[in-house]
C-alpha atoms as a PDB file:
ATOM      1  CA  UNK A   1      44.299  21.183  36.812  1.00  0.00           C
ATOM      2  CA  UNK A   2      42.559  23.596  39.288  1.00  0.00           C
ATOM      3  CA  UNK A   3      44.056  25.593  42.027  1.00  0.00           C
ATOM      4  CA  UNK A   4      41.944  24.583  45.144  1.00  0.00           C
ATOM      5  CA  UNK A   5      44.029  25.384  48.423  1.00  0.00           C
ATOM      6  CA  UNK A   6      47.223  25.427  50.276  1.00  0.00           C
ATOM      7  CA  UNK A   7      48.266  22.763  52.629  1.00  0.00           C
ATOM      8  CA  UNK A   8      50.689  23.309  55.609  1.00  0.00           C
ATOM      9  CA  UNK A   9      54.212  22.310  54.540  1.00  0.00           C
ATOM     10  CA  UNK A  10      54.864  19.688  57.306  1.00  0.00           C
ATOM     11  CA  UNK A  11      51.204  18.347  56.982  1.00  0.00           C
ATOM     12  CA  UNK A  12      51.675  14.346  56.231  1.00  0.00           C
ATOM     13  CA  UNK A  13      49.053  13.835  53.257  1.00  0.00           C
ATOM     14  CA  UNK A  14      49.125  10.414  52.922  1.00  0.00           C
ATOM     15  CA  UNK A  15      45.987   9.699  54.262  1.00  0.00           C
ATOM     16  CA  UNK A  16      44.516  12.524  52.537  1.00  0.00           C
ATOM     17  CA  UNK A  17      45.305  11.629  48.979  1.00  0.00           C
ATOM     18  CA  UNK A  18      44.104   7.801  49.544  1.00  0.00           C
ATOM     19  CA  UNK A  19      40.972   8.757  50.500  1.00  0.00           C
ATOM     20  CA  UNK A  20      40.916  11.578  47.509  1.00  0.00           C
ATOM     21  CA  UNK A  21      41.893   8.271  45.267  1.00  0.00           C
ATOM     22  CA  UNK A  22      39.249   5.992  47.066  1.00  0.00           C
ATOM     23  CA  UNK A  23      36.404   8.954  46.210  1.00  0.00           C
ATOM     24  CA  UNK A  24      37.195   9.015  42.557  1.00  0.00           C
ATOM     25  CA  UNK A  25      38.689  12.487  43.162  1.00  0.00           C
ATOM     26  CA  UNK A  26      41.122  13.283  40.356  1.00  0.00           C
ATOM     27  CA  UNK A  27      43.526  15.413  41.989  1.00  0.00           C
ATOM     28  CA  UNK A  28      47.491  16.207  42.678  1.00  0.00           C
ATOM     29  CA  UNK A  29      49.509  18.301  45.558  1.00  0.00           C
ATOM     30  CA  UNK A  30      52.722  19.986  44.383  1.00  0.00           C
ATOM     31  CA  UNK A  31      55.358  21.393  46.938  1.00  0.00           C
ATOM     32  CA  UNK A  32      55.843  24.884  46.856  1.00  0.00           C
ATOM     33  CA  UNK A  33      57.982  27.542  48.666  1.00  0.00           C
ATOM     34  CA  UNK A  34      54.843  28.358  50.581  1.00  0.00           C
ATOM     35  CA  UNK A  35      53.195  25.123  51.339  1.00  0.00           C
ATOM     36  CA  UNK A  36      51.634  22.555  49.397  1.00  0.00           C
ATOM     37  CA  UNK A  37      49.462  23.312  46.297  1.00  0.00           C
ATOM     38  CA  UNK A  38      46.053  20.978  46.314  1.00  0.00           C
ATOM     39  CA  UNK A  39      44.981  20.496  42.608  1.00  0.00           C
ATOM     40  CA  UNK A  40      41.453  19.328  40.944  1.00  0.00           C
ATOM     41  CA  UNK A  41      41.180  17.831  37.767  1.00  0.00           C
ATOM     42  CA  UNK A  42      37.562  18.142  37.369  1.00  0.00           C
ATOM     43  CA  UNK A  43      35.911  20.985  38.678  1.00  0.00           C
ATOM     44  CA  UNK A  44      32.678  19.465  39.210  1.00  0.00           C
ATOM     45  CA  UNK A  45      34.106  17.407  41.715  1.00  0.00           C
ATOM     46  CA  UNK A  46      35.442  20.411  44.095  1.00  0.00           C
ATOM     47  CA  UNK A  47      32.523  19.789  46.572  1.00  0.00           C
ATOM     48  CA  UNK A  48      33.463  16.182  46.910  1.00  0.00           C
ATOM     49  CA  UNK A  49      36.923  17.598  47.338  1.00  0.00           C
ATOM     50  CA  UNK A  50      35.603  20.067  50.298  1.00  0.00           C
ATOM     51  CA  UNK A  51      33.992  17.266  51.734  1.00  0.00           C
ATOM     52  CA  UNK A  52      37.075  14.773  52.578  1.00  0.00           C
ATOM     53  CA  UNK A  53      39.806  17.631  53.088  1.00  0.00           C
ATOM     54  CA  UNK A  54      37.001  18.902  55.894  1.00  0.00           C
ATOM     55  CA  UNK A  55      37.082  15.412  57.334  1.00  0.00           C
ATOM     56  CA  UNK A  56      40.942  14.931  56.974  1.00  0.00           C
ATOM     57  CA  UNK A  57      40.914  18.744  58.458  1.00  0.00           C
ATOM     58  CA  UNK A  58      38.725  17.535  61.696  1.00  0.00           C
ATOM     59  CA  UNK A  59      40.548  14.586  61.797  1.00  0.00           C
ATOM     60  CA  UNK A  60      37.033  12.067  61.176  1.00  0.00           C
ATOM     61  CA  UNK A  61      37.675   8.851  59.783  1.00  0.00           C
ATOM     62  CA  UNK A  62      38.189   9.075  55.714  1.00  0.00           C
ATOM     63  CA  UNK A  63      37.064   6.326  53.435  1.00  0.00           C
ATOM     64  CA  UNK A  64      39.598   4.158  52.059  1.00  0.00           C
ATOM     65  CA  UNK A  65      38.014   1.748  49.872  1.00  0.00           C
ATOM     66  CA  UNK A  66      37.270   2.772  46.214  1.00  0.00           C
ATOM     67  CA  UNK A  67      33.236   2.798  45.701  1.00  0.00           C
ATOM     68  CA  UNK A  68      32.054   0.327  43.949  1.00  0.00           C
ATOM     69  CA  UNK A  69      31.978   1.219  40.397  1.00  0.00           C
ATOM     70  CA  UNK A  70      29.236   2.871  38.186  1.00  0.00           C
ATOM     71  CA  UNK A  71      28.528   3.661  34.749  1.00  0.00           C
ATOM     72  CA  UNK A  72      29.568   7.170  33.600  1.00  0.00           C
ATOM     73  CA  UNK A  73      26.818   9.440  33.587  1.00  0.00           C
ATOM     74  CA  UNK A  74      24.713  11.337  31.284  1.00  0.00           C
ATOM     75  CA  UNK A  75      26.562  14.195  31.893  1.00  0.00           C
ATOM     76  CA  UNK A  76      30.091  13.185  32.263  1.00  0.00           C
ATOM     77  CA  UNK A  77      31.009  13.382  28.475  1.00  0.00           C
ATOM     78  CA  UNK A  78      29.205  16.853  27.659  1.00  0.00           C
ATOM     79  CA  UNK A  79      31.646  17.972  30.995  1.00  0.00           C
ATOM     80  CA  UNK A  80      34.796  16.685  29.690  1.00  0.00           C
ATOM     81  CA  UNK A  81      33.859  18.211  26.200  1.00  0.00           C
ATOM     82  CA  UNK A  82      33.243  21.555  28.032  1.00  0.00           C
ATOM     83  CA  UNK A  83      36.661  21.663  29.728  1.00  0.00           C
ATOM     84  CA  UNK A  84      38.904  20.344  26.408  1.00  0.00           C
ATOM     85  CA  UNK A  85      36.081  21.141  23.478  1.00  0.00           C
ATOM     86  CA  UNK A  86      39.373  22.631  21.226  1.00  0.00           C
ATOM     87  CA  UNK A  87      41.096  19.075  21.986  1.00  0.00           C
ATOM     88  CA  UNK A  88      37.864  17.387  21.441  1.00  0.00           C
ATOM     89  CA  UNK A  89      37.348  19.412  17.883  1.00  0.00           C
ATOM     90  CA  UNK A  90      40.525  18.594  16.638  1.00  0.00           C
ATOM     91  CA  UNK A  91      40.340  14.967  17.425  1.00  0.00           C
ATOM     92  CA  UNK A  92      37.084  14.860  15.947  1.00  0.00           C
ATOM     93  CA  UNK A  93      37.670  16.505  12.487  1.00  0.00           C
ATOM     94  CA  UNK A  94      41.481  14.076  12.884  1.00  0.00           C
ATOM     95  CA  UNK A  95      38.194  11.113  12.759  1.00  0.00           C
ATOM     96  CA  UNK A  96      36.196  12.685  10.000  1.00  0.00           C
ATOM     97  CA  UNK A  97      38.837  13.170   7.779  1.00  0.00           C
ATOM     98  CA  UNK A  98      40.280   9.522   8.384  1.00  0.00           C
ATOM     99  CA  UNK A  99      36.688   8.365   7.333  1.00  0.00           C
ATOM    100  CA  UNK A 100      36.685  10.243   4.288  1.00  0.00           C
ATOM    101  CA  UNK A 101      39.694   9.142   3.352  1.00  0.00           C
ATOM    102  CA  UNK A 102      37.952   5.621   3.684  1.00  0.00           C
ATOM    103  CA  UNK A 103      35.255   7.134   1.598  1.00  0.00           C
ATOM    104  CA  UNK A 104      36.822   8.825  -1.127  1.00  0.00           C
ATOM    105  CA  UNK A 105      40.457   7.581  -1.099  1.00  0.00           C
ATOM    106  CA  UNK A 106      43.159   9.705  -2.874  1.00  0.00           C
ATOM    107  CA  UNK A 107      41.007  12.126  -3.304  1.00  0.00           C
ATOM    108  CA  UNK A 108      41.393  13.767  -0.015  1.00  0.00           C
ATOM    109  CA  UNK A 109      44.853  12.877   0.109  1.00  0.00           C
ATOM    110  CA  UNK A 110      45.473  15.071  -3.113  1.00  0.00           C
ATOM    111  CA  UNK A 111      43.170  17.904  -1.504  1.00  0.00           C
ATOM    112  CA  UNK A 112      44.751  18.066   1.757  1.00  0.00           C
ATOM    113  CA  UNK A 113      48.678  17.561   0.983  1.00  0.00           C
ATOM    114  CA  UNK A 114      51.044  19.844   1.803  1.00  0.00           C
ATOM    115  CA  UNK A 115      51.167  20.501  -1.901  1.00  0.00           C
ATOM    116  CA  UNK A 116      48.753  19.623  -5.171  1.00  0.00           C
ATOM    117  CA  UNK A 117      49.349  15.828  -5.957  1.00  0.00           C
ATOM    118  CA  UNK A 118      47.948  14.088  -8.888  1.00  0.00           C
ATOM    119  CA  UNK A 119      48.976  11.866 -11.941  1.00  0.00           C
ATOM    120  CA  UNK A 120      50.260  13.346 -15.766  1.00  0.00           C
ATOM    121  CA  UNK A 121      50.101  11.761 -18.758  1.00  0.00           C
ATOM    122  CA  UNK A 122      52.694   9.710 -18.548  1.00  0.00           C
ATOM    123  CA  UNK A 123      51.701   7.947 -15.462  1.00  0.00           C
ATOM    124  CA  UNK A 124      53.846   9.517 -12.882  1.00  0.00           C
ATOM    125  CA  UNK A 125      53.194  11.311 -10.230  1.00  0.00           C
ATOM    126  CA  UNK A 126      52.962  15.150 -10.379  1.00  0.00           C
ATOM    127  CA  UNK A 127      54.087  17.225  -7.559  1.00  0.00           C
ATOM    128  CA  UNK A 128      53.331  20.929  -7.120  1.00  0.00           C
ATOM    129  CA  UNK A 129      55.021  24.088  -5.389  1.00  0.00           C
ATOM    130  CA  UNK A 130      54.772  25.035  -2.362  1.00  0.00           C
ATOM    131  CA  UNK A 131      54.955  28.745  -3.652  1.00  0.00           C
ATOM    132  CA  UNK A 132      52.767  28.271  -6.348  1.00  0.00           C
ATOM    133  CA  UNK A 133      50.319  26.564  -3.344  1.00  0.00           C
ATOM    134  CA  UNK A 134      51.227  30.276  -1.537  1.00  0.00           C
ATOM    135  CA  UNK A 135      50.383  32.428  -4.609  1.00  0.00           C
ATOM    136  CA  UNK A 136      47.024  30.782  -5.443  1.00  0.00           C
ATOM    137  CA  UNK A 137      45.827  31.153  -1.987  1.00  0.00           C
ATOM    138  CA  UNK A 138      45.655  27.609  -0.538  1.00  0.00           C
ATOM    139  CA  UNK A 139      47.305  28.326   2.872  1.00  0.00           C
ATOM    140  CA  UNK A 140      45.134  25.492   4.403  1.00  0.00           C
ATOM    141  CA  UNK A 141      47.893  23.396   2.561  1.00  0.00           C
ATOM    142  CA  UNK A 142      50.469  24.524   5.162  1.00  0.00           C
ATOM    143  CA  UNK A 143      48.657  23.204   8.277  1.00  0.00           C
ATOM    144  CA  UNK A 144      46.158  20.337   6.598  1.00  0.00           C
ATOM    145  CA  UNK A 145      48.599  17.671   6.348  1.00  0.00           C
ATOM    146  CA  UNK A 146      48.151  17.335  10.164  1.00  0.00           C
ATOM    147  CA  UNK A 147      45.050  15.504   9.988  1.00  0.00           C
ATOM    148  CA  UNK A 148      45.947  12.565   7.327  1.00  0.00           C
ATOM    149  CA  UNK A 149      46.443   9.320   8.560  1.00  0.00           C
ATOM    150  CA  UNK A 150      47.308   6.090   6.875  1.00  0.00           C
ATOM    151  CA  UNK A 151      46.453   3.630   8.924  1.00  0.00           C
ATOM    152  CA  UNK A 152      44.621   3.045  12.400  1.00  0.00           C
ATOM    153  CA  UNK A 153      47.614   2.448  14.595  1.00  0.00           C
ATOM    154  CA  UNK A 154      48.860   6.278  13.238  1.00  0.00           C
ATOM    155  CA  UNK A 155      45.903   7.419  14.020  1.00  0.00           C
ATOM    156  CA  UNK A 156      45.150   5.575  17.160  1.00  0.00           C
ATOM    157  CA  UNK A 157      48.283   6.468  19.018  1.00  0.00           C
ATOM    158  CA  UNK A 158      48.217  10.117  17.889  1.00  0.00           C
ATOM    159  CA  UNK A 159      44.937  10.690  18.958  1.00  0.00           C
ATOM    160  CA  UNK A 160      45.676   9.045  22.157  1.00  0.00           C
ATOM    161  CA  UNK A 161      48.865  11.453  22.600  1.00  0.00           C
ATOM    162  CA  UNK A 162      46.560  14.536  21.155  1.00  0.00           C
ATOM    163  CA  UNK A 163      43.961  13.596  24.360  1.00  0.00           C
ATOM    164  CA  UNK A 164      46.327  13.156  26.985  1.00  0.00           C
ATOM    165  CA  UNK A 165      48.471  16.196  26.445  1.00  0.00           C
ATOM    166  CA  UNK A 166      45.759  18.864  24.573  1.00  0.00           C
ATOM    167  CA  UNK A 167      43.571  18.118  27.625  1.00  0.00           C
ATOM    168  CA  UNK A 168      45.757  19.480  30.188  1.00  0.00           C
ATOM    169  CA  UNK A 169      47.335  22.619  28.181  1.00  0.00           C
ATOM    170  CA  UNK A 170      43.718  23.482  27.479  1.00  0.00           C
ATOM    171  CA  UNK A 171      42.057  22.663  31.142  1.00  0.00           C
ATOM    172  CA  UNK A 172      45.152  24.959  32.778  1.00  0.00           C
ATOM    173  CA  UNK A 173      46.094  27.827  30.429  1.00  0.00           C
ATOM    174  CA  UNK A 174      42.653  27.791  28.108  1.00  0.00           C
ATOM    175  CA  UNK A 175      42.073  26.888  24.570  1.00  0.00           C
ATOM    176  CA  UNK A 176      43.750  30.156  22.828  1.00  0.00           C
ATOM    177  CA  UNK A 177      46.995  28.527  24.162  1.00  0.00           C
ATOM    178  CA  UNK A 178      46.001  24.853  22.566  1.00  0.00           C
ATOM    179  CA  UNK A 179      45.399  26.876  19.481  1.00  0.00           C
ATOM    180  CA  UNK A 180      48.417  28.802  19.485  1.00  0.00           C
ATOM    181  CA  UNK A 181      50.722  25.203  20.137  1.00  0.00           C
ATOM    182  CA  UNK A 182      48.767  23.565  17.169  1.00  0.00           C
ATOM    183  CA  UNK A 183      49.005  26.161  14.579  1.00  0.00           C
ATOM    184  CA  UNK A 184      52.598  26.881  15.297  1.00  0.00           C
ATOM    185  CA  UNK A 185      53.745  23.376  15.585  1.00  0.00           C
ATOM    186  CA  UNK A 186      51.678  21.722  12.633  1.00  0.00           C
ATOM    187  CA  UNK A 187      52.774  24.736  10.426  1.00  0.00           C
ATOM    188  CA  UNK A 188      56.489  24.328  11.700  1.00  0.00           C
ATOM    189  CA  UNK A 189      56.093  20.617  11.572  1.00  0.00           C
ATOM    190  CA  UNK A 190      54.936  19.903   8.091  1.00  0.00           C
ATOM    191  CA  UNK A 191      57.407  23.008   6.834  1.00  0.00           C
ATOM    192  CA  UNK A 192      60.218  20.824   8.281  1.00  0.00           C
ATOM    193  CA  UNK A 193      59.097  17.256   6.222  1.00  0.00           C
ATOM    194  CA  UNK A 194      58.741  19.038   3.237  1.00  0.00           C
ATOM    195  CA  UNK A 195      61.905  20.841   3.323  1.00  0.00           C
ATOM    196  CA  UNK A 196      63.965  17.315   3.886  1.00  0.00           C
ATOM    197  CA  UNK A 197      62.271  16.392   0.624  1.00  0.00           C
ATOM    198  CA  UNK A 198      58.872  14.580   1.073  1.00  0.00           C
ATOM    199  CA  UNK A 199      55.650  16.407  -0.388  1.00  0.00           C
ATOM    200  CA  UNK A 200      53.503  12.926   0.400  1.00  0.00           C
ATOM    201  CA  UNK A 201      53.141  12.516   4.195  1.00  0.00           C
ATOM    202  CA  UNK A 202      50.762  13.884   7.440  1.00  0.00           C
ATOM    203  CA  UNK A 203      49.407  12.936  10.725  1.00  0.00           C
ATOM    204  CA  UNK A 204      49.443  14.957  14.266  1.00  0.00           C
ATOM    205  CA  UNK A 205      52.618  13.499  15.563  1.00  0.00           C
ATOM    206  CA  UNK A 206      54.264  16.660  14.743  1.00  0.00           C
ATOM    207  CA  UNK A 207      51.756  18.359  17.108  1.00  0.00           C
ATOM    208  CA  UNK A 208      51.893  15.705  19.641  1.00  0.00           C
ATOM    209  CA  UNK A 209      55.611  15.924  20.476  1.00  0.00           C
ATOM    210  CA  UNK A 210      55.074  19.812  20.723  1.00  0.00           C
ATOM    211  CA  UNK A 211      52.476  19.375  23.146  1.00  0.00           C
ATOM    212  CA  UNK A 212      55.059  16.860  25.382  1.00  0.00           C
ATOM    213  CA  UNK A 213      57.934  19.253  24.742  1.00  0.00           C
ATOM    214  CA  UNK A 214      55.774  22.225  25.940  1.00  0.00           C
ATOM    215  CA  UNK A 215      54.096  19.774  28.890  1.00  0.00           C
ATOM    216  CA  UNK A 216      57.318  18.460  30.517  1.00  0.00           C
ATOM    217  CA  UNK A 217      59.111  22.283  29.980  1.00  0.00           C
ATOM    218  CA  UNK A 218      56.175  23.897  31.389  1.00  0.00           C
ATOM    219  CA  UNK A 219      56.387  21.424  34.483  1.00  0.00           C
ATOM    220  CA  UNK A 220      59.845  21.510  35.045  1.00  0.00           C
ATOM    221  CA  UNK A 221      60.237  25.283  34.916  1.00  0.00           C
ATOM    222  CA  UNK A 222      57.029  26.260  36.364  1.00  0.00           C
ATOM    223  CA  UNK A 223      56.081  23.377  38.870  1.00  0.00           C
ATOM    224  CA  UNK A 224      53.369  25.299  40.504  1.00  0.00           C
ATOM    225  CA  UNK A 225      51.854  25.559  37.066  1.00  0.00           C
ATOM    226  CA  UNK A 226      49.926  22.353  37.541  1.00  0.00           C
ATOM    227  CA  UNK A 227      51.349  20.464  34.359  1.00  0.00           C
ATOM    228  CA  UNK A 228      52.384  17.471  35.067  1.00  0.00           C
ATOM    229  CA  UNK A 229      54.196  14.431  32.144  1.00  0.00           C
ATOM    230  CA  UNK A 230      55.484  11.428  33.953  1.00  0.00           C
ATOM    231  CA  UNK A 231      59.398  11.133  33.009  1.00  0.00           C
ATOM    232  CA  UNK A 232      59.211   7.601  31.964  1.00  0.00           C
ATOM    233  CA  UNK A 233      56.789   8.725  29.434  1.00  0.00           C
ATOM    234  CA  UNK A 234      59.105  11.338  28.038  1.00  0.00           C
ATOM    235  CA  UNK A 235      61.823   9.036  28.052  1.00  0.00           C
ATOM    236  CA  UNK A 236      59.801   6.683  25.818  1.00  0.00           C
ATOM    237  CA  UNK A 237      58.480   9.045  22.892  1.00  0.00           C
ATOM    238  CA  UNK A 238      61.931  10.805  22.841  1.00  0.00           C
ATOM    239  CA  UNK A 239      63.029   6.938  22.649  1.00  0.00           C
ATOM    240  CA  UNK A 240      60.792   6.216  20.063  1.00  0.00           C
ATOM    241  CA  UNK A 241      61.246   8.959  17.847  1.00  0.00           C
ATOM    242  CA  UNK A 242      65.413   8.957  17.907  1.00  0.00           C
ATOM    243  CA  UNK A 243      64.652   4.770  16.918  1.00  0.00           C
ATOM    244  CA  UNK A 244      62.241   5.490  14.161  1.00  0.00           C
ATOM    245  CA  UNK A 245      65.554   7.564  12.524  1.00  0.00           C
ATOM    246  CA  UNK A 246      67.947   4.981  12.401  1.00  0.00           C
ATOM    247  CA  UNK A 247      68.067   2.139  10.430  1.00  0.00           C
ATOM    248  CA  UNK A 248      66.500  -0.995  12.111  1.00  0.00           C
ATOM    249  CA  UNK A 249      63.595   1.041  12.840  1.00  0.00           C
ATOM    250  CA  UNK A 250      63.055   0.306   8.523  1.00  0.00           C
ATOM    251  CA  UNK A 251      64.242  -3.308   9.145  1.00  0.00           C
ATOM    252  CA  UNK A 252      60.922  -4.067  11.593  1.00  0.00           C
ATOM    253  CA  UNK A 253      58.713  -2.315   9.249  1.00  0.00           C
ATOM    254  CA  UNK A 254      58.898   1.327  10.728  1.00  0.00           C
ATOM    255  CA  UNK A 255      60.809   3.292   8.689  1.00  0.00           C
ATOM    256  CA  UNK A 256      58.109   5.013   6.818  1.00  0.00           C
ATOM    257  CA  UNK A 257      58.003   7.700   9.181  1.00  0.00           C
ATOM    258  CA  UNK A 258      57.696  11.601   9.170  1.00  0.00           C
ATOM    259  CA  UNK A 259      60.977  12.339  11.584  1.00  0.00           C
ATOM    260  CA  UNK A 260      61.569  15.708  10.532  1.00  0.00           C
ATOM    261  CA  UNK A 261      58.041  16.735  11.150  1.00  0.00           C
ATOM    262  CA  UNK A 262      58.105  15.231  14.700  1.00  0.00           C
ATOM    263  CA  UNK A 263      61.903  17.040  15.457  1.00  0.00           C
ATOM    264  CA  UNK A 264      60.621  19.959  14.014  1.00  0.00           C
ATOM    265  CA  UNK A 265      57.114  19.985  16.517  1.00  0.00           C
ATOM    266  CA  UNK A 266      59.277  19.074  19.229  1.00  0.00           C
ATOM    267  CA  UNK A 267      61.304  21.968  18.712  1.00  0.00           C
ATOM    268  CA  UNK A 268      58.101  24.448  17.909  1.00  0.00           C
ATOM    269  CA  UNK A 269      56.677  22.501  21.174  1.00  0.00           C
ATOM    270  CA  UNK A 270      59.994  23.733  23.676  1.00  0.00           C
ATOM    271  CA  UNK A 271      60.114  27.042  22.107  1.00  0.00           C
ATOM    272  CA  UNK A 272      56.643  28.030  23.210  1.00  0.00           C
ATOM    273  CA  UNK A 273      57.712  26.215  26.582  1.00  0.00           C
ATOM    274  CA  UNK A 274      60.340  28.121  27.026  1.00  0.00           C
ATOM    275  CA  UNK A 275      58.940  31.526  26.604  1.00  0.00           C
ATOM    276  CA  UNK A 276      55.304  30.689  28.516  1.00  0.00           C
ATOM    277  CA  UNK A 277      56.795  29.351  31.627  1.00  0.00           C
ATOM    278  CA  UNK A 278      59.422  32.497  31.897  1.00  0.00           C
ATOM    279  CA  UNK A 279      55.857  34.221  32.745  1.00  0.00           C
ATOM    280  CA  UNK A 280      54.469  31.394  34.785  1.00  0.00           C
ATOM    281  CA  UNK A 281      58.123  31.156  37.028  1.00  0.00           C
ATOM    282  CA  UNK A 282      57.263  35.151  38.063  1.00  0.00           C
END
C-alpha cells in the first residue's frame, strides 16, 4: 500500500470508497490521530485515484456501478512483477523445483534436504549431520528445504499464502525486508523440524506463518503502516496449525505435517514484528 493523502476526520467516506470500488481502484483509508490515511494498492492507478477523490472533493456525481469487465492487459502482469518481483522469484523457483522434483524424483529431494539423504548397503536409509553438512560447506542445506513440496495441495496453498502476504511486506517496506523475513524464518524454521527429530521434510509454510505473524503484528502495532490481515484469517491458520498437532488431525489423513517448522516461523515471523513496528509506531 501507498500513502496518497489525508482525509478530514469527520469526512463521511462512504460514497467515496464505493465509487473507488466501482473504478477498480484497489485502495484502503485507515483512521489516524490526524485524519484519515487514503491508501493505493497499485500505483499506476493514482491518477484514476485523483480523478474520483476530485469529484467526491467538488461534490460531482461519482460512478457507482462497477465497469463492465475486461481482460487484463499486456502490461498488468510485468506491473505486478515490478512491485513484488522478490515474491514473484521465490514463488517461481518454489514451481521449478516442484517440477524437477517431477523430473528427477529423489534426486532433488536428497540434494536439497536439510541434510545428505541416500540409501547404504543394507537397504536403509542413511542420514547425515547437520555439522558435517556445516563443515563441508553446504549452507544452502539450512534454508533449501523451504522449497520442497510433496504434493500440489502443499504447494498450492503455500504459494497462495507466500502471494498474499510477500506481496504486501514487499509493496510497503521493499524487498530487503521480504528477504530479511525469508532467510530468517526458513533458516529458523527448518532448524526447529530438525531439532524435534525429522531430517526428511520442507515446504514454505514455515515462511508463510512468519509472514502472517509479522503482517497482523505490524498492523496492530503500527496501523498507519498500511498492513492490513483480516482477523478471521488469522484465526483460521493459527486454527489450522494448533489442529494439525493433535491427534485427529492424523486420523483424517493430516498428520504428516512439519509443526515445529511452522511454530518455529511463526515465532521468527513476530520477532521481526515486534522489533520493525517499534520503529514504524515513532
Amino acid at each position: 500500500m501507498y500513502r496518497v493523502m489525508l482525509l478530514p476526520a469527520d469526512a463521511d467516506t462512504r460514497e467515496l470508497r464505493r465509487a473507488l470500488w466501482a473504478a477498480r481502484v484497489g485502495h484502503r483509508i485507515t483512521e489516524e490521530s490526524e485524519g484519515q490515511l487514503l491508501w493505493l494498492a497499485d500505483p499506476g492507478q493514482h491518477e484514476a485515484l485523483l480523478d474520483v477523490v476530485g469529484r467526491w472533493q467538488r461534490g460531482e456525481p461519482l460512478p457507482v456501478d462497477a465497469p463492465r469487465r475486461h481482460s487484463m492487459s499486456a502490461g498488468a502482469l510485468p506491473s505486478v512483477l515490478r512491485q513484488a518481483p522478490l515474491t514473484a522469484a521465490t514463488l517461481g523457483l518454489c514451481l521449478l523445483v516442484f517440477a524437477a522434483m517431477a523430473v528427477f524424483g529423489d534426486m532433488v529431494i536428497a540434494l536439497l534436504a536439510i541434510v545428505p539423504l541416500g540409501i547404504s548397503s543394507a537397504g536403509t536409509l542413511s542420514v547425515g549431520s547437520l555439522p558435517d553438512v556445516l563443515a563441508s560447506g553446504q549452507v544452502w542445506r539450512l534454508l533449501s528445504p523451504a522449497f520442497l513440496h510433496f504434493g500440489w495441495m502443499h504447494l498450492v496453498f503455500n504459494m497462495l499464502w507466500l502471494w498474499y502476504f510477500g506481496r504486501q511486506v514487499e509493496a510497503l517496506q521493499g524487498s530487503r525486508r521480504l528477504l530479511v523475513i525469508v532467510l530468517a524464518a526458513g533458516i529458523g524454521a527448518n532448524l526447529a523440524q530438525y531439532a524435534a527429530g525429522t531430517a526428511l521434510f520442507g515446504g514454505m509454510s514455515g515462511v508463510d506463518f512468519a509472514l502472517l505473524g509479522y503482517v497482523w503484528l505490524m498492523s496492530r502495532r503500527a496501523p498507519g503502516s498500511g498492513f492490513f490481515v483480516p482477523q478471521m484469517l488469522v484465526v483460521f491458520m493459527l486454527g489450522w496449525m494448533l489442529f494439525t498437532m493433535t491427534d485427529m488431525a492424523a486420523a483424517v489423513g493430516f498428520g504428516n505435517v512439519a509443526n515445529e517448522a511452522h511454530l518455529g516461523g511463526l515465532v521468527v515471523g513476530l520477532a521481526l514484528g515486534w522489533y520493525h513496528s517499534r520503529g514504524a509506531r515513532r
